[in-house]
Protein backbone atom coordinates (compact mmCIF):
# COMPACT_ATOMS: atom_id res chain seq x y z
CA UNK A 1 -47.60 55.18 -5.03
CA UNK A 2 -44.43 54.14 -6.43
CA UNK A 3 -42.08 57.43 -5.95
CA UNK A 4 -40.96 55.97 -2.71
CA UNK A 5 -38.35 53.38 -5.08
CA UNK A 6 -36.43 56.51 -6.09
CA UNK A 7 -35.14 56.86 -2.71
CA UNK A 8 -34.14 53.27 -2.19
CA UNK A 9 -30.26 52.27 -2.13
CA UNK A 10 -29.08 50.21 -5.15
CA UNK A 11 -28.24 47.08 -2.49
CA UNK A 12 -32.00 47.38 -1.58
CA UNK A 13 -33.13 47.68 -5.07
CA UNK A 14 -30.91 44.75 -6.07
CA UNK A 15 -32.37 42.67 -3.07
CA UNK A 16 -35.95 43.75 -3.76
CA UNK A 17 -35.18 42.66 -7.83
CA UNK A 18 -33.96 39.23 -6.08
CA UNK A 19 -36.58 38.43 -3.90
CA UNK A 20 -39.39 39.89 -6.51
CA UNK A 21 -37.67 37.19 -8.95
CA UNK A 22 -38.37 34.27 -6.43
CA UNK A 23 -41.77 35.18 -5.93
CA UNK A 24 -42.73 35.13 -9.46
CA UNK A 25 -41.17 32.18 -10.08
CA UNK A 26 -42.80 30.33 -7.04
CA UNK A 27 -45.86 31.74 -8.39
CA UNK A 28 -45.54 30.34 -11.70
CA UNK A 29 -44.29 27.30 -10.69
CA UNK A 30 -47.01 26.94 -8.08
CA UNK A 31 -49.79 27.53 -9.90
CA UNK A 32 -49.38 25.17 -13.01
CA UNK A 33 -51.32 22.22 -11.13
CA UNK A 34 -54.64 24.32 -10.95
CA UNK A 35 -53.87 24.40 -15.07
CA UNK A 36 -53.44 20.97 -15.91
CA UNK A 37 -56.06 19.57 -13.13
CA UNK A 38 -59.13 19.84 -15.63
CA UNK A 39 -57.06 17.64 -18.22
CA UNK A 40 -55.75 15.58 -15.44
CA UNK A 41 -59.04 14.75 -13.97
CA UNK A 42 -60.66 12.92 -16.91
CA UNK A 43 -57.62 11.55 -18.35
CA UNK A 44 -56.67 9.98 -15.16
CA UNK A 45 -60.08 9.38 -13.98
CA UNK A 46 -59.78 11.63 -10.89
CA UNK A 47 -62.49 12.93 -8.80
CA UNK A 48 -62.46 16.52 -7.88
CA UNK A 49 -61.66 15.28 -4.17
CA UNK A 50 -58.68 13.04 -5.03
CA UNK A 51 -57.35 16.11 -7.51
CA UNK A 52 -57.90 18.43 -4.23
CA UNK A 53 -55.73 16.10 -2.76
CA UNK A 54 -52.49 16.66 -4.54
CA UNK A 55 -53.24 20.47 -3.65
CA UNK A 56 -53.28 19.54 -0.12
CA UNK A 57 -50.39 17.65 0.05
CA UNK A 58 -48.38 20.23 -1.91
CA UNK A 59 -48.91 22.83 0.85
CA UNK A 60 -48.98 20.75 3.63
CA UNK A 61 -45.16 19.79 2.27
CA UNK A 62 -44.46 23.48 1.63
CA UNK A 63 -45.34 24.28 5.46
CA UNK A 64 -42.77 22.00 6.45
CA UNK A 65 -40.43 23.14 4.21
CA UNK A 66 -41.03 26.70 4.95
CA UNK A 67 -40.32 26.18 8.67
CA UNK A 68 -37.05 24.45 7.91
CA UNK A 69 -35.98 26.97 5.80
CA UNK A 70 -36.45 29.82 7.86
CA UNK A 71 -34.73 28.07 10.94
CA UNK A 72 -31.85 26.81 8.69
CA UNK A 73 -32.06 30.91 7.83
CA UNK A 74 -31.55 31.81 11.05
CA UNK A 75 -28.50 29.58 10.82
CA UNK A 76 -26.95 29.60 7.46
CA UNK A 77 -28.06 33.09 6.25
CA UNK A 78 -31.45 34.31 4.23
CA UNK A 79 -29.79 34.12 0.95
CA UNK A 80 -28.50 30.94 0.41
CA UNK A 81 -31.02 28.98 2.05
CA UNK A 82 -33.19 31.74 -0.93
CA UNK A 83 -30.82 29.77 -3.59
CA UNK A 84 -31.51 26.23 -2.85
CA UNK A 85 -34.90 26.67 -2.13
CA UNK A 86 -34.88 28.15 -5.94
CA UNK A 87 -33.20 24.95 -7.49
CA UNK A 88 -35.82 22.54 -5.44
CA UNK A 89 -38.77 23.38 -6.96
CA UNK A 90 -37.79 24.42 -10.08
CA UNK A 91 -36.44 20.60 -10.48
CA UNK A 92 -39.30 19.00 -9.31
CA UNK A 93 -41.69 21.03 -11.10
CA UNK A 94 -40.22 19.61 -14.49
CA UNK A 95 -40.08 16.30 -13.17
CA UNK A 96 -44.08 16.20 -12.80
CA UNK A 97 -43.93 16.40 -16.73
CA UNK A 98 -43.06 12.66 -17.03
CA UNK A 99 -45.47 11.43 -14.19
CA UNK A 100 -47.71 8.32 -15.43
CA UNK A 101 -50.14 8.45 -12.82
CA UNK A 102 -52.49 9.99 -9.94
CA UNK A 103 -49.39 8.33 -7.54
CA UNK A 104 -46.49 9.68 -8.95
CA UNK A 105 -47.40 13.38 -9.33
CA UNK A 106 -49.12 13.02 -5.72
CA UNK A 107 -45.19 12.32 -4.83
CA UNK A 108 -43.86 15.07 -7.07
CA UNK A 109 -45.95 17.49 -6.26
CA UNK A 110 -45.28 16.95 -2.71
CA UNK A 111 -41.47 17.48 -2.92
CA UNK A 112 -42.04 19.79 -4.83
CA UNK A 113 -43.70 22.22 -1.68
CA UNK A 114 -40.86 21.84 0.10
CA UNK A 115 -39.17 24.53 -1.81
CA UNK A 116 -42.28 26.27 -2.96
CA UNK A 117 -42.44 27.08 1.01
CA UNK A 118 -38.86 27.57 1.67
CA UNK A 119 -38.21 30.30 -0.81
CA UNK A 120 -41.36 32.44 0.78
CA UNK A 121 -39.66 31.79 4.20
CA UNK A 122 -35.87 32.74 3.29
CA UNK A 123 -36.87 35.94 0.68
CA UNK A 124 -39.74 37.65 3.19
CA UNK A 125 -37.34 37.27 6.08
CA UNK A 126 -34.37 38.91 3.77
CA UNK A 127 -36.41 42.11 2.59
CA UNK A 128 -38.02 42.54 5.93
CA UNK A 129 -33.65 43.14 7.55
CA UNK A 130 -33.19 44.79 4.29
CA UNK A 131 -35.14 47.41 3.61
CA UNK A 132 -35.64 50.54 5.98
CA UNK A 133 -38.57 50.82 8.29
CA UNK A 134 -40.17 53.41 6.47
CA UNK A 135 -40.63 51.82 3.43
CA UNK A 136 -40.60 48.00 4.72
CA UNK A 137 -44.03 47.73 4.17
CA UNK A 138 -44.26 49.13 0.77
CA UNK A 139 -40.91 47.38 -0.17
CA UNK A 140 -41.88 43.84 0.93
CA UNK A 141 -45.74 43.94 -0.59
CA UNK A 142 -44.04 45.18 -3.88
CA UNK A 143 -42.04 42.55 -3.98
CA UNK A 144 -44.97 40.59 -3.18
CA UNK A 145 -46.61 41.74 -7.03
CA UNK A 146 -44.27 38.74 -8.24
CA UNK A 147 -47.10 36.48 -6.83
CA UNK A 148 -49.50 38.23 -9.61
CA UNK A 149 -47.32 38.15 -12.32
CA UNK A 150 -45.88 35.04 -11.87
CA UNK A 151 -49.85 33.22 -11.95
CA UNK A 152 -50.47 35.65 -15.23
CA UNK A 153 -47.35 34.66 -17.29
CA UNK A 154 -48.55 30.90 -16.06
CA UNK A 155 -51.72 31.33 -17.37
CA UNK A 156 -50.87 32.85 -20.13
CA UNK A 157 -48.08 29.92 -21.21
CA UNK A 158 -51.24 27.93 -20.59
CA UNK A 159 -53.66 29.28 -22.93
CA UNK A 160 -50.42 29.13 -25.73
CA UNK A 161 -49.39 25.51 -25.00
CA UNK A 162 -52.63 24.43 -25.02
CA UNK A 163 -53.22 26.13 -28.52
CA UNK A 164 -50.53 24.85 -29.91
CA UNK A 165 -49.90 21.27 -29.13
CA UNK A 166 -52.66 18.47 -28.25
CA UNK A 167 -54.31 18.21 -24.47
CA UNK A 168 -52.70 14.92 -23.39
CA UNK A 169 -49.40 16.44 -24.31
CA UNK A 170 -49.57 20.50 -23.35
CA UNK A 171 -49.67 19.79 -19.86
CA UNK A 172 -46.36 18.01 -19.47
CA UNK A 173 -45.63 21.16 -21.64
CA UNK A 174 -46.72 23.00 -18.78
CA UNK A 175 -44.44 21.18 -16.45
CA UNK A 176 -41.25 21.16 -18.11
CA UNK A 177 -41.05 25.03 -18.78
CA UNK A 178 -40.81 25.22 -14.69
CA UNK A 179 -37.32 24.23 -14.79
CA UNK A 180 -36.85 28.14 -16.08
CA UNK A 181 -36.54 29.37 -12.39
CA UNK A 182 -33.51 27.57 -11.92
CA UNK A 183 -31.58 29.89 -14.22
CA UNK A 184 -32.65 32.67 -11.95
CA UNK A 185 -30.15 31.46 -8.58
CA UNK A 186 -26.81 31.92 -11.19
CA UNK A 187 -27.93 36.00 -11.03
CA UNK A 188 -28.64 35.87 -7.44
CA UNK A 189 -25.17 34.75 -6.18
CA UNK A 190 -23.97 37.57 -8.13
CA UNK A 191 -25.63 40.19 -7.09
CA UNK A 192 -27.28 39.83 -3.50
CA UNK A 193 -25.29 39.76 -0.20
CA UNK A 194 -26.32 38.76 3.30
CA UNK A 195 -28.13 41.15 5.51
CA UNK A 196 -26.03 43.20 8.26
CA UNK A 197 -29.40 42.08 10.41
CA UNK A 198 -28.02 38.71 9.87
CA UNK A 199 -24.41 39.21 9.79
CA UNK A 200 -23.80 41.46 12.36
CA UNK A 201 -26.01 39.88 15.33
CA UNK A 202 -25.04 39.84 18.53
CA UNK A 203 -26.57 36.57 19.72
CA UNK A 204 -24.69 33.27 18.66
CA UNK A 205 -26.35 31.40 16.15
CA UNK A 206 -26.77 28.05 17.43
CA UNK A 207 -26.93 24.72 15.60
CA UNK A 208 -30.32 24.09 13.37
CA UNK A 209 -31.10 22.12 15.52
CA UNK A 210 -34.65 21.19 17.26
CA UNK A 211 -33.87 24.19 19.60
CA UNK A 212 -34.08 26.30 16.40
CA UNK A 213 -36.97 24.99 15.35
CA UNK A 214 -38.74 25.21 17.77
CA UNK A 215 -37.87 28.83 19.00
CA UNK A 216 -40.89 30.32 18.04
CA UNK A 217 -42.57 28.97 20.36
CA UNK A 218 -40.87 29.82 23.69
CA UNK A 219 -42.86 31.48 26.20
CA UNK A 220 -42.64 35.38 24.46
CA UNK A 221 -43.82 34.12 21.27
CA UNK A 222 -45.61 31.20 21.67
CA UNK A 223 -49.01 33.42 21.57
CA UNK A 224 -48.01 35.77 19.04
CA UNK A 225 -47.20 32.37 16.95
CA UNK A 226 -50.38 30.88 17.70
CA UNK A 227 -52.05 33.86 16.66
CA UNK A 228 -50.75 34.99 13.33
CA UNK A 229 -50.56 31.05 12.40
CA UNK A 230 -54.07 31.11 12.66
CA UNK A 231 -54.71 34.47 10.67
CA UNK A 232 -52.61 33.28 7.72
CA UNK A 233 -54.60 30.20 7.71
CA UNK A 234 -57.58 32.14 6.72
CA UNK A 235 -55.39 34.35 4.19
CA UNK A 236 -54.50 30.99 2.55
CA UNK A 237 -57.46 29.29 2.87
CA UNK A 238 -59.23 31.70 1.04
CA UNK A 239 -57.01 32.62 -1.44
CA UNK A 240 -56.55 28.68 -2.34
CA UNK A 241 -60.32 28.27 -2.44
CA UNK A 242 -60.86 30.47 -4.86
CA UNK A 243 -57.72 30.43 -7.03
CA UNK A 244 -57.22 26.24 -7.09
CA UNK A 245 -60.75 25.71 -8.27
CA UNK A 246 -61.11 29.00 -10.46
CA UNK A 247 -59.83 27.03 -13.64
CA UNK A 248 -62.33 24.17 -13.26
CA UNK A 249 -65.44 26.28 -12.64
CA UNK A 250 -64.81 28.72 -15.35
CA UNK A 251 -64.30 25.15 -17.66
CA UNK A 252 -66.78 23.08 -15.82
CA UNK A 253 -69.84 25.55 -14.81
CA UNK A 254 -69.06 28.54 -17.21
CA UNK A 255 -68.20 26.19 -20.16
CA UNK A 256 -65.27 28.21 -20.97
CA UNK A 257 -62.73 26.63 -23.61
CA UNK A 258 -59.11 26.21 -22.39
CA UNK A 259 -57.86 28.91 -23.58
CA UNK A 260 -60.22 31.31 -22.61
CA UNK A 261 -60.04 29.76 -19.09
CA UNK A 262 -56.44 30.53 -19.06
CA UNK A 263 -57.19 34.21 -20.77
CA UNK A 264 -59.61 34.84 -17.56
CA UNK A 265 -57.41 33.99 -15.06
CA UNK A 266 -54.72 36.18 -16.52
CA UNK A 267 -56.69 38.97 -16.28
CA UNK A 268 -57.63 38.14 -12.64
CA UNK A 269 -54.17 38.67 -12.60
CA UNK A 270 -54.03 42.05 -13.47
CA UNK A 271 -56.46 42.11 -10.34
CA UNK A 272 -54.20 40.50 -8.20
CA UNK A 273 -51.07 43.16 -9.57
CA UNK A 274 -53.98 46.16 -8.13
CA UNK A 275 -54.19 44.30 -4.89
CA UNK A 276 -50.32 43.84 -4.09
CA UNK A 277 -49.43 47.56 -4.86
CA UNK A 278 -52.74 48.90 -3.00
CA UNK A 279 -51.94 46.49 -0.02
CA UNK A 280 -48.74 47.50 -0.18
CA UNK A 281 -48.95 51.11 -0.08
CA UNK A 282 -52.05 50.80 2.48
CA UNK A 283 -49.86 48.91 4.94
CA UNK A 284 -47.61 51.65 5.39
CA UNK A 285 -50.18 54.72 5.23
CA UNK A 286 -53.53 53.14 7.34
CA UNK A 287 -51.40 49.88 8.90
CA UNK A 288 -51.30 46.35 8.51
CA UNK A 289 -54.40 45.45 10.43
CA UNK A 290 -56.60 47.49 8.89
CA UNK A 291 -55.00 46.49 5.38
CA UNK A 292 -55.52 43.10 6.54
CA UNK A 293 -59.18 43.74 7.39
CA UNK A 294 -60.17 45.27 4.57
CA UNK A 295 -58.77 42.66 2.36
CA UNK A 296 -60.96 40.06 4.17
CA UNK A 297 -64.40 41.85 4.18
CA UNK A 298 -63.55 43.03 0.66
CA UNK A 299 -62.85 39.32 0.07
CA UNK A 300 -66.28 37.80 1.59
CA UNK A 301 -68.51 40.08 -0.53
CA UNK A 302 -66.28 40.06 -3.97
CA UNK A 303 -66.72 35.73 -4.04
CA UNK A 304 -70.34 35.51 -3.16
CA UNK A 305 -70.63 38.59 -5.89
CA UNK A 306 -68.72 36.54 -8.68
CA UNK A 307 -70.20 33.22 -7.66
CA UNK A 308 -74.15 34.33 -7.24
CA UNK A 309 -74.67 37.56 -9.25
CA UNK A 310 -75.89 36.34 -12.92
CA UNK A 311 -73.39 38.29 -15.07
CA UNK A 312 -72.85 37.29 -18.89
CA UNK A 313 -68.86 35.94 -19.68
CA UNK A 314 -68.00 39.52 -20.56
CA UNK A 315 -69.54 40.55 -16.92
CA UNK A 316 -67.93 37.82 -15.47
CA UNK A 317 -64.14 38.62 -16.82
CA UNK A 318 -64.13 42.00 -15.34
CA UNK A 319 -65.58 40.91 -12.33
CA UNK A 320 -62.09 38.95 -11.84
CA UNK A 321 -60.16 42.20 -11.80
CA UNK A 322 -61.94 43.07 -8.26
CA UNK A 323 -62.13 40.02 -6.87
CA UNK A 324 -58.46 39.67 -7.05
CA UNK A 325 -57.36 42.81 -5.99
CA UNK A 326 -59.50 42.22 -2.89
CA UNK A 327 -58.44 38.28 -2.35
CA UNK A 328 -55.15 38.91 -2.89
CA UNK A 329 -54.14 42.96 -0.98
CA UNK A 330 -53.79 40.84 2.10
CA UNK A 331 -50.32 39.31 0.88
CA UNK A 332 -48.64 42.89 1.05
CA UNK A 333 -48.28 43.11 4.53
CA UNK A 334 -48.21 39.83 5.70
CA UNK A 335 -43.96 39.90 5.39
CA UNK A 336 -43.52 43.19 7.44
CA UNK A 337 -45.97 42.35 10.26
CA UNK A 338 -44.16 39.02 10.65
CA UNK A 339 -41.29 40.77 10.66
CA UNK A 340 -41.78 43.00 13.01
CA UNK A 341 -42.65 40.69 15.35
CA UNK A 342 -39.54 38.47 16.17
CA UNK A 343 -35.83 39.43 16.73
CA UNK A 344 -33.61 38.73 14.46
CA UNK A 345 -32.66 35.49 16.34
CA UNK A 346 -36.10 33.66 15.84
CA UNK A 347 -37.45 35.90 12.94
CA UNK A 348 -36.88 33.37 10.41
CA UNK A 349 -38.34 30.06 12.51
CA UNK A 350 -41.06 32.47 13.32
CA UNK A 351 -41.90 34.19 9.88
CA UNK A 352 -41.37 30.50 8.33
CA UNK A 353 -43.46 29.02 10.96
CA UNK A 354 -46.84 31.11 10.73
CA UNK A 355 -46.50 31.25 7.42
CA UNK A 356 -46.52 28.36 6.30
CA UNK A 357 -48.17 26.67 9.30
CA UNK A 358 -51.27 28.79 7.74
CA UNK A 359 -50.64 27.44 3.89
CA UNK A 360 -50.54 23.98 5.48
CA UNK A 361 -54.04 24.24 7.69
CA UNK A 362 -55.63 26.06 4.96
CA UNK A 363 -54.66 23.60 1.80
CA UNK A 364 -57.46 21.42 3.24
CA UNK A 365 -59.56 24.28 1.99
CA UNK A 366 -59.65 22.83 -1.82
CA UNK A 367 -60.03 19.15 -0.72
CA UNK A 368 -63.10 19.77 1.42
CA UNK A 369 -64.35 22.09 -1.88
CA UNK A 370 -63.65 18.90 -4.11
CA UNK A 371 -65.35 16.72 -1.88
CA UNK A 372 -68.53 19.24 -1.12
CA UNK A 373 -69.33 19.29 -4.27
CA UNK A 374 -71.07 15.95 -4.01
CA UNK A 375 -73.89 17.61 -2.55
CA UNK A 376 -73.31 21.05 -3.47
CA UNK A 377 -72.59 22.77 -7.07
CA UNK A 378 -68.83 23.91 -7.31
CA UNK A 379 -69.35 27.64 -7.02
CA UNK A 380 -71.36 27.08 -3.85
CA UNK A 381 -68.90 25.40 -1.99
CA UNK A 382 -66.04 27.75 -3.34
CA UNK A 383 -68.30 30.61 -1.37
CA UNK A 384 -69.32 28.72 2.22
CA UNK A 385 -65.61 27.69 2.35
CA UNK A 386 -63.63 31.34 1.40
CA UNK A 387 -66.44 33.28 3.53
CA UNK A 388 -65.30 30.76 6.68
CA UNK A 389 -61.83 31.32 5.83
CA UNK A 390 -62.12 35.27 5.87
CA UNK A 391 -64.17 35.12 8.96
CA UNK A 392 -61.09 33.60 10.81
CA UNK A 393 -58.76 35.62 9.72
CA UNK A 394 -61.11 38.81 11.11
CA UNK A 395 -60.84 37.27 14.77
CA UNK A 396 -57.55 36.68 14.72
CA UNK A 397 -56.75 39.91 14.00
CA UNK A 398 -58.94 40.99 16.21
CA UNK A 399 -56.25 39.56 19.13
CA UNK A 400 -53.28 41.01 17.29
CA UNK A 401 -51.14 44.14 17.31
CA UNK A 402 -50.54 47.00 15.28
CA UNK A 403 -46.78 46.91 14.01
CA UNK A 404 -46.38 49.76 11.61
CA UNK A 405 -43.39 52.19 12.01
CA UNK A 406 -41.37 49.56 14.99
CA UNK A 407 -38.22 49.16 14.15
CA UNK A 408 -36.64 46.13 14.31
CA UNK A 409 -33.58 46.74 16.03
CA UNK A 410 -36.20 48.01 19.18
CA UNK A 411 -36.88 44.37 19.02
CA UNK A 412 -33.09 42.96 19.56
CA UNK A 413 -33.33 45.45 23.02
CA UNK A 414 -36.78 44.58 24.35
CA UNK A 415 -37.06 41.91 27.15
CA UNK A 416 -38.32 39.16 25.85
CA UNK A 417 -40.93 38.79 27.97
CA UNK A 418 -43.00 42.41 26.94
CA UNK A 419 -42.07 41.40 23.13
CA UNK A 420 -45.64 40.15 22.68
CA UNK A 421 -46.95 43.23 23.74
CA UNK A 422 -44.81 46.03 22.39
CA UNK A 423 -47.04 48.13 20.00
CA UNK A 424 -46.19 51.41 17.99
C-alpha cells in the first residue's frame, strides 16, 4: 500500500511532509475542546447543550474561514495563505488556556476556527496541483493520516497532563501546549514552494474580492457546489457526532477515569490511522464514490454496534479500532474529488467552500446531541444523529460523479459549461 512513495519526487515528498504537518497539528489543536469539556462542564456549570455550543460555533467559524482562505488561495498562492492559517490557530488555541468563563472561550474558540478551516482549505488545494494524477488520491488521503495522529498524540498529552497536575489546572495545560504548531510555519517557508498549477496559470487572478468568493457558484459549478457541500455535511456531521461526545460517554455512561478516557480514544486513533491509509489507497484502486460509500454504510452499522451491543471495557476498546477506521476512510478522498472538480481558477473557493460549508452545517450535529439528551440517554442520540448524517451523505453521492484518473489540466481546457458533467 505504501510502495507508491518511492516513486514520488523529493518537491512532492517535501510538500506532502508540509501539508501532513498541518493536518496533524489542526488535528491536535482541534480536538483538545472534546478533552477538557467533561472538566469544563461541572466546573463551569455547563449543560451538555451550552458545551455543544462552543463546538458549533468553532466550525461554523472554521467554514467561514475555510472559504476565505481558499479564495484568498486562489489569489495569493496555496502556501502562504497554508502559513498564516498555521500561526492563527495555534495562537488562539493557547489563548483559551487563560479563559475565566463559558463567554470567553465561546469567543476563543470561535477565532480560533477560522484558521482551523483555513489551513484544510489552503493544504488540500496545494497537494491536489502537486502531486501527479496517479497517485493524487493516495498522496492527498496519506496526508490526510495527520488527522489520526494528530487526535492520538492529543489524547495521549491528555491522559499525561491530567496524571500529572490537578483537573482545574491540566486543562489550561491542555491549551497552552497548542501554541507548538506555530513552530511548524518557520520549516515550511523553507522548504515548500508554490505550485506550477498556481504559478503558471493562464487566467488572471483577479482581486479577492466578492467575485472570488463567490466563484463557485457560477452557473458550471453552482450544482456540483451544492452537491458535494451537502455530502461533506454528512461526512462531518457524523464524524463530529461521534468523536465530540466520545470523551463524555466513555466518562459519563462507561464510568471511565480520565485517563483511561484519553487511553481509549488514542487507540480509536490507531483506528482512524487504518481508515486514512485504506481510504486512501481505495480511492485510487475502486474510486472515490465507492470509497465514499463504503465509509458511510460501514459507518451506520460500526456506531449502532459500539453504542447498543453490551461489550465489557476490554470489548469496548477494541471495538474503537473499527469504528474509526470506518468513520473516518471517508476523509481520504474527499481532497482529490474536490479537486478534480474545479479549474485551477476556482479550485480553491470551491474546495474551501464545500468543505467547510459541510463542517459548518454539520457542527449543529453535537449541539442537537447535547440537547437530545434531555429525553434520550447520550449514546442514543450519538446513534439517531450519525445514522442521519451517513444517510445524507449516501444520496448525495448518489447525484455525483466519478472523478478518478481526470486530470486536472483536462479541466483548464473544458468549456465551462460541460465541466459539471465531465466524468472519467
Amino acid at each position: 500500500m505504501l510502495a507508491w512513495l518511492r516513486d514520488l519526487t523529493a518537491r512532492e515528498k517535501q510538500t506532502m511532509l508540509a501539508c501532513w504537518g498541518g493536518w496533524t497539528l489542526d488535528g491536535f489543536d482541534s480536538q483538545l475542546y472534546s478533552y477538557v469539556a467533561p472538566t469544563l462542564i461541572p466546573l463551569w456549570a455547563m449543560s451538555p447543550g451550552k458545551a455543544g455550543t462552543i463546538v458549533t460555533v468553532t466550525l461554523l467559524t472554521s467554514s467561514f474561514g475555510g472559504w476565505t482562505a481558499g479564495a484568498l488561495a486562489d489569489r495569493f498562492g496555496r502556501v502562504r495563505i497554508l502559513q498564516f492559517a498555521v500561526l492563527w490557530y495555534s495562537a488562539f488555541t493557547f489563548l483559551c488556556g487563560f479563559a475565566q468563563n463559558f463567554e470567553q472561550l465561546f469567543v476563543l474558540r470561535a477565532l480560533h476556527g477560522f484558521g482551523f478551516g483555513g489551513e484544510w482549505a489552503a493544504g488540500a488545494v496545494l497537494m491536489g496541483e502537486v502531486i501527479r494524477d496517479k497517485y493524487r488520491g493516495r498522496g492527498v488521503g496519506f496526508v490526510q493520516t495527520g488527522a489520526a495522529i494528530g487526535p492520538g498524540a492529543a489524547a495521549l498529552v491528555y491522559a499525561g497532563l491530567y496524571a500529572l497536575l490537578p483537573e482545574a489546572v491540566a486543562w489550561r495545560a491542555l491549551f497552552f501546549v497548542g501554541i507548538l504548531p506555530a513552530l511548524f510555519v518557520f520549516w515550511i517557508r523553507r522548504h515548500v514552494d508554490e505550485s506550477a498549477a498556481f504559478r503558471d496559470q493562464s487566467t488572471p487572478r483577479t482581486a479577492a474580492g466578492a467575485t472570488q468568493i463567490f466563484s463557485a457558484f457560477r452557473g458550471p459549478y453552482l450544482w456540483t457546489t451544492v452537491k458535494v457541500s451537502l455530502m461533506v455535511t454528512g461526512a462531518q456531521g457524523g464524524v463530529w457526532a461521534v468523536q465530540f461526545w466520545m470523551p463524555t460517554y466513555l466518562r459519563t455512561v462507561r464510568h471511565l477515569s480520565a485517563s483511561h478516557a484519553g487511553l481509549y480514544v488514542a487507540v480509536q486513533m490507531v483506528g482512524a490511522l487504518i481508515g486514512f491509509l485504506l481510504g486512501a489507497y481505495l480511492s485510487d484502486a475502486i474510486g472515490r464514490k465507492w470509497t465514499f460509500m463504503i465509509s458511510a454504510v460501514a459507518t451506520a452499522i460500526m456506531v449502532l454496534v459500539y453504542m447498543f451491543v453490551p461489550v465489557g471495557d476490554v470489548g469496548l476498546l477494541f471495538l474503537g479500532i473499527p469504528l474509526s477506521t470506518a468513520t473516518l476512510m471517508k476523509f481520504s478522498p474527499m481532497g482529490p474529488f474536490m479537486t478534480e472538480l474545479y479549474p485551477t481558477a476556482v479550485r480553491g473557493t470551491g474546495q474551501g467552500f464545500c468543505y467547510n460549508a459541510g463542517r459548518a452545517i454539520g457542527s449543529f450535529f453535537p449541539t442537537m446531541i447535547g440537547f437530545a439528551t434531555q429525553i434520550m440517554a447520550l449514546g442514543t442520540a450519538i446513534a439517531i444523529f450519525s445514522t442521519a448524517a451517513s444517510l445524507l451523505m449516501i444520496v448525495m453521492l448518489l447525484l455525483l460523479p466519478e472523478t478518478r484518473g481526470r486530470s486536472i489540466a483536462s479541466l483548464e481546457s473544458v468549456p465551462e459549461a460541460a465541466l459539471a458533467a465531465v466524468k472519467r
